[in-house]
Structure formats: structure tokens, C-alpha cells
Protein backbone atom coordinates (compact mmCIF):
# COMPACT_ATOMS: atom_id res chain seq x y z
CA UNK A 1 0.05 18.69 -7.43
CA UNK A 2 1.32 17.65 -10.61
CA UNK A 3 2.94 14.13 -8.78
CA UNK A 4 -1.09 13.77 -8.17
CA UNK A 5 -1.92 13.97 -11.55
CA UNK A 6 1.03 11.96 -12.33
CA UNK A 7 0.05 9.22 -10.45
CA UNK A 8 -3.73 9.03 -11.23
CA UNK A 9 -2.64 9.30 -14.79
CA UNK A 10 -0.95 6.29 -14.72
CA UNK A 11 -3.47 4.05 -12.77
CA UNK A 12 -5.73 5.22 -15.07
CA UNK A 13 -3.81 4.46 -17.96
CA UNK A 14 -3.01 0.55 -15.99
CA UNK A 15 -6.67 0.10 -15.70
CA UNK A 16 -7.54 1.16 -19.22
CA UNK A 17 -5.14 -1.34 -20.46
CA UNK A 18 -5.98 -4.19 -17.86
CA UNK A 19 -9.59 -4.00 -17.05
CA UNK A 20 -10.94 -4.66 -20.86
CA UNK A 21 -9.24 -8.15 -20.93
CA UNK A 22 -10.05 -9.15 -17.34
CA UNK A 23 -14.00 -8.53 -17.72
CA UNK A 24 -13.46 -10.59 -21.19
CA UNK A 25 -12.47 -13.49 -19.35
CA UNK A 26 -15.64 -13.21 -17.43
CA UNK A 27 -13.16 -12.88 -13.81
CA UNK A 28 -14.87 -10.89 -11.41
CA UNK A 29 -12.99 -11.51 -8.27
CA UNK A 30 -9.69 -11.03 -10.35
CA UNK A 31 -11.35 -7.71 -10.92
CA UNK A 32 -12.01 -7.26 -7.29
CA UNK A 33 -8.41 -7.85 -6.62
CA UNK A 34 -6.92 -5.47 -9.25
CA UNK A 35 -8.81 -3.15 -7.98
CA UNK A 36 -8.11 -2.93 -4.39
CA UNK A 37 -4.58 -3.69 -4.99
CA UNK A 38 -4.29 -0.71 -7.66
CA UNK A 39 -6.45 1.68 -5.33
CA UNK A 40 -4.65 0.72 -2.03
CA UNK A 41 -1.01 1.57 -4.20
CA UNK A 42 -2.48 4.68 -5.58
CA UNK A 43 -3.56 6.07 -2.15
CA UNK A 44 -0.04 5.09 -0.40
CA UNK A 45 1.53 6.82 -3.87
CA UNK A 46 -0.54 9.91 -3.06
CA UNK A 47 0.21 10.20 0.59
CA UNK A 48 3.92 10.05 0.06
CA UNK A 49 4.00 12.25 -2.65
CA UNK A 50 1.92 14.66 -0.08
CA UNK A 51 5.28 13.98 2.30
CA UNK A 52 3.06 12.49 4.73
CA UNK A 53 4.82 9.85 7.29
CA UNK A 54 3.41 6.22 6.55
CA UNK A 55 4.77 3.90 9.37
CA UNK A 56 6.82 0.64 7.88
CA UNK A 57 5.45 -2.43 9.37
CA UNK A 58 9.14 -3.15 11.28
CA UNK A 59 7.43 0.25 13.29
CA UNK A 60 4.74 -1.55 14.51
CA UNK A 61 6.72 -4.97 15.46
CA UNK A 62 9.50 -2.76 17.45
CA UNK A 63 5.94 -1.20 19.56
CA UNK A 64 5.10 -4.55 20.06
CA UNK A 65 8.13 -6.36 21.05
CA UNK A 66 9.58 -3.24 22.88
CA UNK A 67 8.26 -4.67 26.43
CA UNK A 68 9.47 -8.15 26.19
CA UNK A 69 13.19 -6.68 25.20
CA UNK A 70 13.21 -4.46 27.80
CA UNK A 71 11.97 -7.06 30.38
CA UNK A 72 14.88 -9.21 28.78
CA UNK A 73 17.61 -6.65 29.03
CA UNK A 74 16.64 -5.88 32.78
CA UNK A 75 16.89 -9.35 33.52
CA UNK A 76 20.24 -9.46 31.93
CA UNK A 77 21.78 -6.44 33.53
């Protein structure tokens, strides 16, 4: 709970402090890309503070590749 309020305390604190001079400089889709960048790091922050499991992308690429290798290694043995 209090690594929640951690965490949203900071990315508030981030945006306070960033979001002033980008909207000065009239840059919306600098805006756009804060903003999903700093949600999208907040939400994975959250969820492993919660001890959730978040896959690494090397997870995915082993699922992927696992058929060819194990063709490959039962052509080799």
C-alpha cells in the first residue's frame, strides 16, 4: 500500500514539474509521449510492487524460437 502511494507520489510530483514547461512550448505530441511513457512506467511500477509476475521480453522470444531449436537439436542428435 504505501509502495502505491509511493509511486503515484512521485509521478505526480514528475508531472507537476514537467508538464508546465512542455504545454509552454506549445508541444502537444511531446505531451502525448510523456504521458504514455510515465503512465505505462507507473502501471509496470505498481504491478511489481503488487509482486505480480511481468514476463521479460527474452520470455516471449524463448516461446517463439523453442520449436525451431528443438527441430535443430533433433536433427543433430
Amino acid at each position: 500500500m504505501w509502495s502505491i502511494l509511493g509511486i503515484l507520489t512521485v509521478a505526480i510530483g514528475i508531472t507537476l514539474y514537467e508538464v508546465p514547461s512542455i504545454l509552454e512550448k506549445n508541444f502537444k505530441k511531446e505531451l502525448w509521449v510523456f504521458s504514455s511513457l510515465l503512465l505505462f512506467g507507473v502501471v509496470l511500477s505498481i504491478i511489481e510492487s503488487l509482486n505480480i509476475d511481468i514476463p521479460t521480453p527474452l520470455d516471449w522470444l524463448a516461446v517463439i524460437y523453442k520449436p525451431f531449436t528443438d527441430l535443430i537439436f533433433g536433427v543433430l542428435e
